[in-house]
N, C-alpha and C. Protein backbone atom coordinates (compact mmCIF):
# COMPACT_ATOMS: atom_id res chain seq x y z
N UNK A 1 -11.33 27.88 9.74
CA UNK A 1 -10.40 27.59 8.65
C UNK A 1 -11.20 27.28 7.39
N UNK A 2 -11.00 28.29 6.24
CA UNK A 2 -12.05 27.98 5.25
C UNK A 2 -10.96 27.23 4.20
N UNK A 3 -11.57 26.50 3.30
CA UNK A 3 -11.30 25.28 2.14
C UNK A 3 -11.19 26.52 1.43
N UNK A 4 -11.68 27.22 1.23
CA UNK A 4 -12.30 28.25 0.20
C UNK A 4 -10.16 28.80 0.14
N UNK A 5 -9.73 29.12 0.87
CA UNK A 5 -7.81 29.45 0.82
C UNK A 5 -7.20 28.17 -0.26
N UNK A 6 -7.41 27.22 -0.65
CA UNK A 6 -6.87 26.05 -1.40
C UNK A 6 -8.02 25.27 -1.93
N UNK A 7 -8.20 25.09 -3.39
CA UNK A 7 -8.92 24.59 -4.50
C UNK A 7 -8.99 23.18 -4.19
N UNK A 8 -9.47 22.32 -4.23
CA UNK A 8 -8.84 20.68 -4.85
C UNK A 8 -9.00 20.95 -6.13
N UNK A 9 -8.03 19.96 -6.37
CA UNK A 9 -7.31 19.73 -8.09
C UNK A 9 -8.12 18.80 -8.89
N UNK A 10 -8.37 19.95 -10.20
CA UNK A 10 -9.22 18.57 -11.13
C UNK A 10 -8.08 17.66 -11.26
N UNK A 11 -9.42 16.28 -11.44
CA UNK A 11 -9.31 14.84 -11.56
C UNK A 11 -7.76 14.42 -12.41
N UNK A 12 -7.41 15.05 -13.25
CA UNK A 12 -6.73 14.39 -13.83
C UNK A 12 -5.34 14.45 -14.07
N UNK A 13 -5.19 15.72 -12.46
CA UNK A 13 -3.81 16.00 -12.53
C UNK A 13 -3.33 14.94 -11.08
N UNK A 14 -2.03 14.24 -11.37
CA UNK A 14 -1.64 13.71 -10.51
C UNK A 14 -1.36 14.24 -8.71
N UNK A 15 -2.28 13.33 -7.80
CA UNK A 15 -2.39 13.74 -6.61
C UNK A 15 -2.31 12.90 -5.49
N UNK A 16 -2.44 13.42 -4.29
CA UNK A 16 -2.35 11.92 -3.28
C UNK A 16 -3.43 12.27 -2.20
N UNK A 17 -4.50 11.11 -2.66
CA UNK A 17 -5.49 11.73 -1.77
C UNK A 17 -5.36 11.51 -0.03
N UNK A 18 -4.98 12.26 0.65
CA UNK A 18 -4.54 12.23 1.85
C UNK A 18 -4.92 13.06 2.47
N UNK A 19 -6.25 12.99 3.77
CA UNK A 19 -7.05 14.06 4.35
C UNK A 19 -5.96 14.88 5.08
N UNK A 20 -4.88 14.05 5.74
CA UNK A 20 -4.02 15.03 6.62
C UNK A 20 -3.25 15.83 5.95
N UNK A 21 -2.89 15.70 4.52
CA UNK A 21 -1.96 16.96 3.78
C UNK A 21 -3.47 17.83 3.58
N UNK A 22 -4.28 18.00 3.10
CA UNK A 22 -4.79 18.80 3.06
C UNK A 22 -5.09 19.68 4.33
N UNK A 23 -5.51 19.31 5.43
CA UNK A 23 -5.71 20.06 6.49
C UNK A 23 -4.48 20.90 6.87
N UNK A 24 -3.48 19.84 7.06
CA UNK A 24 -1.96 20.52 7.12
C UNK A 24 -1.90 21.82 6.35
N UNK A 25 -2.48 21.60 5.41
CA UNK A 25 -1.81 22.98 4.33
C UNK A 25 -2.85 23.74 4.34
N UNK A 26 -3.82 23.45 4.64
CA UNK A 26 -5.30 24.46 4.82
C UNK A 26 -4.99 25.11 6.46
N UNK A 27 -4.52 24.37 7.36
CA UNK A 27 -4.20 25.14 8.54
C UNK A 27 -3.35 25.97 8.80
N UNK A 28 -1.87 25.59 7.97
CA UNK A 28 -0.47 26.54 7.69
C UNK A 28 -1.03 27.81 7.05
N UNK A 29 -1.68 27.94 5.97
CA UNK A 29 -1.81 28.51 4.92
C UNK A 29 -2.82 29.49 6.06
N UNK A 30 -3.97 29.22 6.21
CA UNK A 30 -4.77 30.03 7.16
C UNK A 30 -4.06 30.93 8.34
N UNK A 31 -3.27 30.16 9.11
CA UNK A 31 -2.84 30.77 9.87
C UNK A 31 -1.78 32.05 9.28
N UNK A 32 -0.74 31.73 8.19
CA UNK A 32 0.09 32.37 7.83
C UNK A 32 -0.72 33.66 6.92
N UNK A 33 -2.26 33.36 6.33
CA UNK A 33 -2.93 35.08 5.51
C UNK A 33 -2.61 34.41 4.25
N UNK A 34 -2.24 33.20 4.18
CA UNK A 34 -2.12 33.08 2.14
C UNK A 34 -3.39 32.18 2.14
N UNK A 35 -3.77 32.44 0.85
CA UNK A 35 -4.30 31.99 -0.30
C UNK A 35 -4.00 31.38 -1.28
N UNK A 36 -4.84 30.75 -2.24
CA UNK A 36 -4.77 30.48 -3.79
C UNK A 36 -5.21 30.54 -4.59
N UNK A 37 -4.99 31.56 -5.44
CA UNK A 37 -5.62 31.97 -6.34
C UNK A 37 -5.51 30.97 -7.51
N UNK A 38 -7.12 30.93 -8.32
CA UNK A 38 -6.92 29.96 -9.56
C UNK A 38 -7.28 28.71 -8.89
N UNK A 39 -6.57 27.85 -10.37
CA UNK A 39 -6.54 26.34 -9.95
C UNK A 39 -5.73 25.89 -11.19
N UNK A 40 -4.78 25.13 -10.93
CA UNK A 40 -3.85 24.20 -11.93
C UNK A 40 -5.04 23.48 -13.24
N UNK A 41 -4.26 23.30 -14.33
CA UNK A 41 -5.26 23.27 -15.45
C UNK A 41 -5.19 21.41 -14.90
N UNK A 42 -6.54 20.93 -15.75
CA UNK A 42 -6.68 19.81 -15.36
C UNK A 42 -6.06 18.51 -16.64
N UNK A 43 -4.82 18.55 -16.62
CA UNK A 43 -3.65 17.64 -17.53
C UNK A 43 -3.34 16.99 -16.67
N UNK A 44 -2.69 15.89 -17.38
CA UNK A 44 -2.11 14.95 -16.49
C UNK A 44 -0.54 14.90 -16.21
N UNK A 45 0.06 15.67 -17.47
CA UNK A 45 1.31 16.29 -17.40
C UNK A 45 2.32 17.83 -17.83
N UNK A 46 2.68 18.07 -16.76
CA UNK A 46 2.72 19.75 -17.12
C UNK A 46 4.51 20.04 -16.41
N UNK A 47 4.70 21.22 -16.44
CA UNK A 47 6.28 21.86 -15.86
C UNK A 47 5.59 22.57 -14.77
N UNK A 48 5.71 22.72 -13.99
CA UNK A 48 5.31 24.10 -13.10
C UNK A 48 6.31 24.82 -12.68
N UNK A 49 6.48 26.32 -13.23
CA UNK A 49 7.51 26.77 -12.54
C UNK A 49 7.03 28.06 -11.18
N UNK A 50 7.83 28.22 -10.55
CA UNK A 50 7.28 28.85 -8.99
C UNK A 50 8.59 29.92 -8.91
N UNK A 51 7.97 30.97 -8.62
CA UNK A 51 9.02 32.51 -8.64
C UNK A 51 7.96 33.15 -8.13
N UNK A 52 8.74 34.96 -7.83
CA UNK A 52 9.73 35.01 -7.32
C UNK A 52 10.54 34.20 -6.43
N UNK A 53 11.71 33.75 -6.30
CA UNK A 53 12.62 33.03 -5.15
C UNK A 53 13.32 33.46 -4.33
N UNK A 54 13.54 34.81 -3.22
CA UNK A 54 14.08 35.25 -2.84
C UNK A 54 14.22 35.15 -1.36
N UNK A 55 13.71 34.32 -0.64
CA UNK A 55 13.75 34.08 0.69
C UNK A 55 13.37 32.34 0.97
N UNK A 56 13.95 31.72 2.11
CA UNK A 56 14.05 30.39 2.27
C UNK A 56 12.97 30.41 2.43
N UNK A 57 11.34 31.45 2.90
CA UNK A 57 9.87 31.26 3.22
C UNK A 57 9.49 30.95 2.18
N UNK A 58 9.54 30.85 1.07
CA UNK A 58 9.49 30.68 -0.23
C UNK A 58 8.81 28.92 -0.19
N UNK A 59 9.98 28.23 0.16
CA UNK A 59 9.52 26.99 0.62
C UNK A 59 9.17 26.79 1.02
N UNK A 60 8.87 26.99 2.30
CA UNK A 60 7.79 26.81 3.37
C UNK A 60 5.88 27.16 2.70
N UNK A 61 5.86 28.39 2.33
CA UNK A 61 4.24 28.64 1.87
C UNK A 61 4.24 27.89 0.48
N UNK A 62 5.25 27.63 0.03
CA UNK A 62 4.71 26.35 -1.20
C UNK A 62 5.04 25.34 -0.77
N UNK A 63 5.63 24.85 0.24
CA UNK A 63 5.15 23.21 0.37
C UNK A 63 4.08 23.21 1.38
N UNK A 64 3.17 24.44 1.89
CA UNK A 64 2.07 24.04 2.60
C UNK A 64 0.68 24.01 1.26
N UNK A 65 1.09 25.02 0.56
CA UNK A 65 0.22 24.83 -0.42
C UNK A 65 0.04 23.58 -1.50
N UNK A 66 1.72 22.94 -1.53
CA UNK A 66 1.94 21.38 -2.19
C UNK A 66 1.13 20.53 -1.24
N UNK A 67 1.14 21.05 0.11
CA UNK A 67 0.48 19.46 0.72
C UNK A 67 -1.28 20.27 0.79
N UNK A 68 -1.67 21.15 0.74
CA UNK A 68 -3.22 21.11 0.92
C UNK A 68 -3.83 21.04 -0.15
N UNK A 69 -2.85 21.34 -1.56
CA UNK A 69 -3.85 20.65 -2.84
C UNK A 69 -4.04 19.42 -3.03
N UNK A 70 -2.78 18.54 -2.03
CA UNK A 70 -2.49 17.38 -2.55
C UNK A 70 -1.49 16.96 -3.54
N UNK A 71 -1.10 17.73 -4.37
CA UNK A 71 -0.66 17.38 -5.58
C UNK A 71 0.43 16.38 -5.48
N UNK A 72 0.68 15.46 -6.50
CA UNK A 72 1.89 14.42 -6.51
C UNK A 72 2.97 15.40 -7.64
N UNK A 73 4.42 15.87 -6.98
CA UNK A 73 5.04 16.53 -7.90
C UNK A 73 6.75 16.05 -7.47
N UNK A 74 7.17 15.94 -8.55
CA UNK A 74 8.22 16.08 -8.27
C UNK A 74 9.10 17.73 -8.75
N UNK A 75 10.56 17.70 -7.41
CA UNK A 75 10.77 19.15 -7.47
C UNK A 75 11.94 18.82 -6.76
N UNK A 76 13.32 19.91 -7.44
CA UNK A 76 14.59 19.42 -7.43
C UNK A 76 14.89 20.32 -6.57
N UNK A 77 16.15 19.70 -5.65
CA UNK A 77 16.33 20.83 -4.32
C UNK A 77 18.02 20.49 -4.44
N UNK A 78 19.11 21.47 -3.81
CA UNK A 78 19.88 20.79 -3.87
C UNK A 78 20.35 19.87 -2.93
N UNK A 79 21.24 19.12 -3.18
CA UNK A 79 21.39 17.76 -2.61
C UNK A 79 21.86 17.82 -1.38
N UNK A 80 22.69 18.88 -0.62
CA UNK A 80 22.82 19.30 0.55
C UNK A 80 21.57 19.28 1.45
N UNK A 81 20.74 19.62 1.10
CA UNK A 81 19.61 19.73 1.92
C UNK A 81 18.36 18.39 2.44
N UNK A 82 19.16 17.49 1.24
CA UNK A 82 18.72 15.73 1.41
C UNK A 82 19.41 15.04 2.38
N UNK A 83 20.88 15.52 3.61
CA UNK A 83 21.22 14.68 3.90
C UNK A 83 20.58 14.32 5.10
N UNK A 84 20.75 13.17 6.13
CA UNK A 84 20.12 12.85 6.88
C UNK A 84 19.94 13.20 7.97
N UNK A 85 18.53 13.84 8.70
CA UNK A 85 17.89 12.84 8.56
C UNK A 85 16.68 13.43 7.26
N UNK A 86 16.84 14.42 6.95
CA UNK A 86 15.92 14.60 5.61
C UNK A 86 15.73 13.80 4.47
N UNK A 87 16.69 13.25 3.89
CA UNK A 87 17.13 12.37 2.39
C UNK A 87 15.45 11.67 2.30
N UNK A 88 15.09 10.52 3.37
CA UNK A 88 13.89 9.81 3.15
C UNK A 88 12.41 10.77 3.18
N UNK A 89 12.41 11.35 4.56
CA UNK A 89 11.61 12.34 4.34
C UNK A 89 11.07 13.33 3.00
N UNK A 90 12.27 13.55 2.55
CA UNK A 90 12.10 14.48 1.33
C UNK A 90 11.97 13.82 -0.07
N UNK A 91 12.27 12.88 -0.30
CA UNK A 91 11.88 11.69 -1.24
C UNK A 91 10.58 11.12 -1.26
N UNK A 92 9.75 10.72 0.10
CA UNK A 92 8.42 10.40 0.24
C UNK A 92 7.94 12.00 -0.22
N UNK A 93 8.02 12.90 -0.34
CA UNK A 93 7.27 14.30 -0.35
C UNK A 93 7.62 14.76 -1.94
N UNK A 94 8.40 13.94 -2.98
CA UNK A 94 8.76 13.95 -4.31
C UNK A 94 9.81 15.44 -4.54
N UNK A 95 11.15 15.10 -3.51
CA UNK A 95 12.35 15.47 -3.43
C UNK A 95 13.06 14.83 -4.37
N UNK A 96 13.82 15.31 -5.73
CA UNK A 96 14.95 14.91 -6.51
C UNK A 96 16.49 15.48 -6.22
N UNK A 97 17.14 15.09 -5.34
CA UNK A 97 18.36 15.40 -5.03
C UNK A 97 19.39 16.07 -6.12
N UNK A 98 19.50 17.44 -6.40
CA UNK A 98 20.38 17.15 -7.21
C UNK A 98 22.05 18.18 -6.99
N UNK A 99 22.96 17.65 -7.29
CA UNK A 99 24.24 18.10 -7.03
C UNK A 99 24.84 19.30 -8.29
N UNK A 100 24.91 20.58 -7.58
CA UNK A 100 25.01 21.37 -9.18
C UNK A 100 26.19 21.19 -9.87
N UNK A 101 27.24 20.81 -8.71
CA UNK A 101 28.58 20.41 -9.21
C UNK A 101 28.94 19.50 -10.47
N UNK A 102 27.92 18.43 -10.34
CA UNK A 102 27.52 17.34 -11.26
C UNK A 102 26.27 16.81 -12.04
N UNK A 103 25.44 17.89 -12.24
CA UNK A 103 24.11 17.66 -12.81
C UNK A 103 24.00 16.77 -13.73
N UNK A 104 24.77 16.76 -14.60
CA UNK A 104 24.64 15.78 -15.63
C UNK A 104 23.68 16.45 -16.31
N UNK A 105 22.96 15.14 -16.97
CA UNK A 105 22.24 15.23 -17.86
C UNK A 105 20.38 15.06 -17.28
N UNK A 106 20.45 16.17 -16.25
CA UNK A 106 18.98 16.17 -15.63
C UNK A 106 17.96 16.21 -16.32
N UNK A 107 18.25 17.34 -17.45
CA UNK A 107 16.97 17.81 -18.08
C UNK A 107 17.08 16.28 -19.10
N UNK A 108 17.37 15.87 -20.06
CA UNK A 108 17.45 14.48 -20.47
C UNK A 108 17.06 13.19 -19.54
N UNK A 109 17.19 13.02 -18.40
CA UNK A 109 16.37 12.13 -17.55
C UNK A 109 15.36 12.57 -17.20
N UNK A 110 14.62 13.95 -16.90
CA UNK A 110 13.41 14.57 -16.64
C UNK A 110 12.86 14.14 -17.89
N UNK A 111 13.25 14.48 -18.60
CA UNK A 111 12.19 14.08 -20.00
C UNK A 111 11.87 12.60 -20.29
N UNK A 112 12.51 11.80 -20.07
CA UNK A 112 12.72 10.61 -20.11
C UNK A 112 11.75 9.91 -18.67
N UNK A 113 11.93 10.70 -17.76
CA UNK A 113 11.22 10.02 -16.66
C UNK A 113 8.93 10.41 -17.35
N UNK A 114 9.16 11.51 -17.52
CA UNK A 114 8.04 12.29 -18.19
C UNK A 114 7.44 10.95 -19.29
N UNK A 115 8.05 11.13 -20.12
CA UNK A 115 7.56 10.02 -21.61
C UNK A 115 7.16 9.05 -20.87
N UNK A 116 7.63 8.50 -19.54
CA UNK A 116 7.36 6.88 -19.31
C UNK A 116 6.50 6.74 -18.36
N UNK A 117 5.80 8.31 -17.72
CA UNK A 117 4.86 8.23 -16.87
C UNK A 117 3.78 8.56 -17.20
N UNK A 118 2.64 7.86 -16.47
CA UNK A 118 0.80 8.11 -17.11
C UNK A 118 0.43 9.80 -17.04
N UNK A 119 1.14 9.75 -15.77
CA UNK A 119 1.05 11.24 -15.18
C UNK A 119 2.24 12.00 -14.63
N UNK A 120 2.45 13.38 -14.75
CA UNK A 120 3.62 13.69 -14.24
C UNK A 120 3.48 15.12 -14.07
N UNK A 121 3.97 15.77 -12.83
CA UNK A 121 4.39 17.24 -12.52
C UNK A 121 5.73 17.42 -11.94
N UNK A 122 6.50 18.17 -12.49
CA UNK A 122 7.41 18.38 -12.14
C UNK A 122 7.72 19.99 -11.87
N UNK A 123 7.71 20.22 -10.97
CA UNK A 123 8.23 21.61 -10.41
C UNK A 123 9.62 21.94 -10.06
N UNK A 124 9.87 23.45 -10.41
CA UNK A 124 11.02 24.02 -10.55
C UNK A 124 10.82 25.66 -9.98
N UNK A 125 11.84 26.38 -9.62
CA UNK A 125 12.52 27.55 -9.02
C UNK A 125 13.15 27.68 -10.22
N UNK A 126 12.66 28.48 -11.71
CA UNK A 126 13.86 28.65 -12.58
C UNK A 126 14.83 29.39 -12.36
N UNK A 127 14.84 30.18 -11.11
CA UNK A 127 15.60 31.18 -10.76
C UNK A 127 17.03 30.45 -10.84
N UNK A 128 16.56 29.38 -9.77
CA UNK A 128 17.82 28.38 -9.23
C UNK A 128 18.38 28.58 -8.04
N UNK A 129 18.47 29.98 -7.64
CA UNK A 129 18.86 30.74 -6.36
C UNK A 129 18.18 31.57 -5.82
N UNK A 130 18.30 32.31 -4.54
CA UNK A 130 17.22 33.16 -3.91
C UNK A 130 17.96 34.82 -4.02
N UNK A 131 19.27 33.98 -5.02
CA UNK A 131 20.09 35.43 -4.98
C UNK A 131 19.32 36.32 -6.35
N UNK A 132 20.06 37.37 -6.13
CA UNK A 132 19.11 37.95 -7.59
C UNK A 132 19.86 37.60 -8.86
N UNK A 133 19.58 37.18 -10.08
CA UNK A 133 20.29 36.58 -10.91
C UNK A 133 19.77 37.92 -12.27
N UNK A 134 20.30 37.99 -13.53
CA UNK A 134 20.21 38.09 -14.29
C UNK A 134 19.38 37.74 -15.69
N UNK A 135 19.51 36.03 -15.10
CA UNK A 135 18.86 35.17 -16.54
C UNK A 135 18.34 34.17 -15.59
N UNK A 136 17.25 33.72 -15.97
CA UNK A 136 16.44 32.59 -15.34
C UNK A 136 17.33 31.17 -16.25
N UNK A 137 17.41 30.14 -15.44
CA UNK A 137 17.46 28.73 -16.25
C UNK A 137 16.92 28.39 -17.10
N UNK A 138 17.75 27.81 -18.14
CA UNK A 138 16.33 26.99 -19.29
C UNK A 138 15.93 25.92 -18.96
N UNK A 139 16.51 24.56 -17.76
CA UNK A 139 15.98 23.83 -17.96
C UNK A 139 14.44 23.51 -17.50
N UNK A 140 13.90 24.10 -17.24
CA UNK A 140 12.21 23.98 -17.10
C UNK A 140 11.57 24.10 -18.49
N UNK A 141 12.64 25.05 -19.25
CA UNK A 141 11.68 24.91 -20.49
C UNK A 141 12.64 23.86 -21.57
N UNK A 142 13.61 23.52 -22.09
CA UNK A 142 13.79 22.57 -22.34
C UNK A 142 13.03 20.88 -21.80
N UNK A 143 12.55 20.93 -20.63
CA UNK A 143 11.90 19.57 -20.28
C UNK A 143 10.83 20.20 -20.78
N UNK A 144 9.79 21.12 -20.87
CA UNK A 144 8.75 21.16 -21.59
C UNK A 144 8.54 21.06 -23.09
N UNK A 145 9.78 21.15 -23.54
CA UNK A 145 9.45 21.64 -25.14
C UNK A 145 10.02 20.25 -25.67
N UNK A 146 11.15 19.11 -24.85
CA UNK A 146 11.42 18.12 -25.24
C UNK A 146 10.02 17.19 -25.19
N UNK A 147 9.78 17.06 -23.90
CA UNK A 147 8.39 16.23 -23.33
C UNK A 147 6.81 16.67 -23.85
N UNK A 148 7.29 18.02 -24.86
CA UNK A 148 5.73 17.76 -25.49
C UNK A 148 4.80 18.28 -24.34
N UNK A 149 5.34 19.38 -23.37
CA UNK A 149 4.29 19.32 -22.44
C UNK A 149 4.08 21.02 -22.07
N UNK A 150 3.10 21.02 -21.20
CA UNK A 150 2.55 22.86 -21.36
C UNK A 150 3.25 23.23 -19.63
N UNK A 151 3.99 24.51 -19.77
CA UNK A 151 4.17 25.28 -18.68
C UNK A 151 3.04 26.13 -18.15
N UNK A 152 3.57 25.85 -16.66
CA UNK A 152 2.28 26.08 -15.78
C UNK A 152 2.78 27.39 -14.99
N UNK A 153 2.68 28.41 -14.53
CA UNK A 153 3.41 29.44 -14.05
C UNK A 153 2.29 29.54 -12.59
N UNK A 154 3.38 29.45 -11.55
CA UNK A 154 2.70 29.97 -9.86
C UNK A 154 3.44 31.15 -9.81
N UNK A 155 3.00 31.99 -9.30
CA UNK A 155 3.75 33.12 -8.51
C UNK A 155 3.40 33.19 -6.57
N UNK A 156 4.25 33.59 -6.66
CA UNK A 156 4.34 33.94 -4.95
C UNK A 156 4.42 35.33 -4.66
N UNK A 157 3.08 35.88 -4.17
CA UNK A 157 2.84 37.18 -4.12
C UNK A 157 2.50 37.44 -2.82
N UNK A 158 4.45 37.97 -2.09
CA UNK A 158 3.88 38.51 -0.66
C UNK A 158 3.24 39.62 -0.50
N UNK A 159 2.78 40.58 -1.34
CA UNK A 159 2.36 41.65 -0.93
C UNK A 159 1.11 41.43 -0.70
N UNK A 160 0.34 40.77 -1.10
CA UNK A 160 -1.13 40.30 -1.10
C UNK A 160 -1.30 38.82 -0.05
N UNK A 161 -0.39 38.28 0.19
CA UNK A 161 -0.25 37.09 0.68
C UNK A 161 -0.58 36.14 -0.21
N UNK A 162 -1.05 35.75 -1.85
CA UNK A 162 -1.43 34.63 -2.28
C UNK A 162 -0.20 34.16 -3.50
N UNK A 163 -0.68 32.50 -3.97
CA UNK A 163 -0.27 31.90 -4.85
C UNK A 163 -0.96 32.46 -5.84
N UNK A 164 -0.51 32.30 -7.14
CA UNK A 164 -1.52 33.05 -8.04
C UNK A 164 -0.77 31.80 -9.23
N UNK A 165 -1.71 30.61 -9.89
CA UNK A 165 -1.59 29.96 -11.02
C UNK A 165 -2.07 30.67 -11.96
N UNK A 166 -0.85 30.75 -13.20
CA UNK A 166 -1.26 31.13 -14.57
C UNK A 166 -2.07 29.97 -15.19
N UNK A 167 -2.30 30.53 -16.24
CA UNK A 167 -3.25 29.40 -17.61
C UNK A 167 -1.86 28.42 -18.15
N UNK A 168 -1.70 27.37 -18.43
CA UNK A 168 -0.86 26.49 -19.47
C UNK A 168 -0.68 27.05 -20.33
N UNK A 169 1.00 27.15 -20.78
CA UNK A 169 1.18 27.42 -22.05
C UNK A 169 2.01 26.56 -22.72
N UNK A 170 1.25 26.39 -24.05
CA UNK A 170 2.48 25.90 -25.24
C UNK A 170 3.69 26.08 -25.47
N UNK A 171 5.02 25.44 -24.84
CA UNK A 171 6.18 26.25 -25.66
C UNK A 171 6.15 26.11 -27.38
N UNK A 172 6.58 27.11 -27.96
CA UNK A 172 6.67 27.23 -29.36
C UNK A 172 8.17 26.53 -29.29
N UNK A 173 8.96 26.32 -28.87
CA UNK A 173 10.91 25.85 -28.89
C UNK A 173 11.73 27.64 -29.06
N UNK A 174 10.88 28.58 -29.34
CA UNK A 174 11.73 29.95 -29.38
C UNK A 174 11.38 30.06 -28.25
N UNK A 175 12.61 30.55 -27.41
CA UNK A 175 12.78 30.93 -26.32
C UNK A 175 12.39 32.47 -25.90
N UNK A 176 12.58 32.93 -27.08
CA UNK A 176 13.04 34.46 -27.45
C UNK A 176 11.45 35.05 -27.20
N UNK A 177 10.90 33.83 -27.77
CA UNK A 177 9.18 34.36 -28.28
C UNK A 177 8.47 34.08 -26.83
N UNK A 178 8.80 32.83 -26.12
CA UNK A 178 7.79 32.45 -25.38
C UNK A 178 7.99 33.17 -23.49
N UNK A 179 9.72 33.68 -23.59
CA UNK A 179 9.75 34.59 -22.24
C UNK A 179 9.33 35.60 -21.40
N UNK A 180 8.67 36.36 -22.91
CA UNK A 180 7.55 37.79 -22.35
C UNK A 180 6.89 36.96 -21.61
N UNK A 181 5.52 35.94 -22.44
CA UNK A 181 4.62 35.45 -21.67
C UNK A 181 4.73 34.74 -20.67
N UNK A 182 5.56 34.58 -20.28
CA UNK A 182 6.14 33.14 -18.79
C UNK A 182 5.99 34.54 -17.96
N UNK A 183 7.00 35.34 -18.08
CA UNK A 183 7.74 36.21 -17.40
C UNK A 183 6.57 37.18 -16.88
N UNK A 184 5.31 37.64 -17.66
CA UNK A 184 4.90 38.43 -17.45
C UNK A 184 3.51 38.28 -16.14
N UNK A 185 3.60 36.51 -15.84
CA UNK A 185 3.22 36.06 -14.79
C UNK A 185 3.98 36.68 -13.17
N UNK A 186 4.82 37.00 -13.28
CA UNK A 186 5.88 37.26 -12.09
C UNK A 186 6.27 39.22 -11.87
N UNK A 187 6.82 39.50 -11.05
CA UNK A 187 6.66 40.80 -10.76
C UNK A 187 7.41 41.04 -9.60
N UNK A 188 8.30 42.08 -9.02
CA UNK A 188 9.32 42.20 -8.23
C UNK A 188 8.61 42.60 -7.02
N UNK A 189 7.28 43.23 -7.16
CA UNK A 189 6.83 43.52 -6.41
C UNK A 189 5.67 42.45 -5.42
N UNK A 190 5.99 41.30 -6.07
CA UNK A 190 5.13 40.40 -5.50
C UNK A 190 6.47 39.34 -4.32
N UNK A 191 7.40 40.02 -5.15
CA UNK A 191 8.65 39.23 -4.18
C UNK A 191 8.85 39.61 -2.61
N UNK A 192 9.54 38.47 -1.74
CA UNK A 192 9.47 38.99 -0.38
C UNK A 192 10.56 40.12 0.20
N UNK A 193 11.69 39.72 -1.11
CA UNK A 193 12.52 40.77 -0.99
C UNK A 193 12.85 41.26 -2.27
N UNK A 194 11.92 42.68 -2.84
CA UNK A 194 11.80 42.72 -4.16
C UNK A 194 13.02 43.32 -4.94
N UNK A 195 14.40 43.49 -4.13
CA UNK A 195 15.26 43.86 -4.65
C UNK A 195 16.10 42.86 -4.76
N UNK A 196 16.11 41.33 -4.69
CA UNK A 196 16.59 40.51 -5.15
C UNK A 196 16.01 39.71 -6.15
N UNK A 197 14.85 40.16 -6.84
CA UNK A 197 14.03 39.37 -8.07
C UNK A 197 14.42 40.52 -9.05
């Protein structure tokens, strides 16, 4: 089982140093043929968004890759999938429950939780669904462009088996301007089912 499949994370991005998530996710990851390409920029607060989304495996090879970098992130699931006996489980693992029926005002408490922390990652599925959609969500980039903070782009590339982290980017607040470059991280053909991306 080589280290060499999952990076450790510079110093200054929020993490939990815990030998058994790393092995965990260095052993999943090995066994399953993925990789990781790159390495998360070294900030202390960023958006990460993770696409293509088209199959429930989706979760699975990124939360083995969440537990062998280590990383401390929070990442919104919906709230069905918190009930018990998951709810605690998925909360210790930086699960945000949320109900789409009633979202409220998420992206306004994301930002708000952001401003008041030393450090912060927050990850997102802008897709939102594994169905094939049309338009990606804004709120990943609204919490970046409110919070002053740089988007981080993963892709999930089954054809190759790896994660692949983009470079940080600046949102400019034009949406219009900054979607080529998000977007051009991602690819249908890296999806597990590329006719739903």
């Amino acid at each position: 089982m080589s280290s060499s499949r999952i990076p450790y994370l510079p110093e200054e991005i929020p993490q939990v140093r815990s030998r058994w998530r790393r092995w965990v996710g260095l052993l999943g990851l090995s066994l399953a043929g993925w990789r990781v390409e790159g390495n998360l920029p070294n900030l202390r607060k960023f958006v990460l968004i993770v696409a293509p989304h088209t199959s429930n495996w989706d979760f699975v090879v990124g939360f083995l890759a969440y537990l062998g970098l280590r990383l401390h992130s929070s990442w919104f699931v919906k709230h069905t999938a918190l009930r018990w006996p998951w709810a605690a489980l998925g909360r210790h693992f930086g699960a945000v429950a949320i109900d789409r029926a009633h979202a409220g005002n998420v992206v306004g408490a994301s930002v708000a939780a952001m401003n008041a922390a030393e450090r912060m990652v927050i990850t997102l599925a802008p897709e939102g669904t594994r169905k094939k959609v049309t338009h990606w969500k804004h709120g990943y980039y609204r919490i970046a462009v409110d919070a002053g903070v740089p988007i981080v782009t993963a892709a999930l590339d089954y054809s190759r088996r790896r994660i692949v982290f983009g470079a940080p980017m600046t949102p400019s607040g034009d949406y219009a301007v900054d979607w080529p470059k998000l977007s051009g991280a991602f690819d249908a053909r890296m999806a597990r089912h590329p006719d739903q991306f």
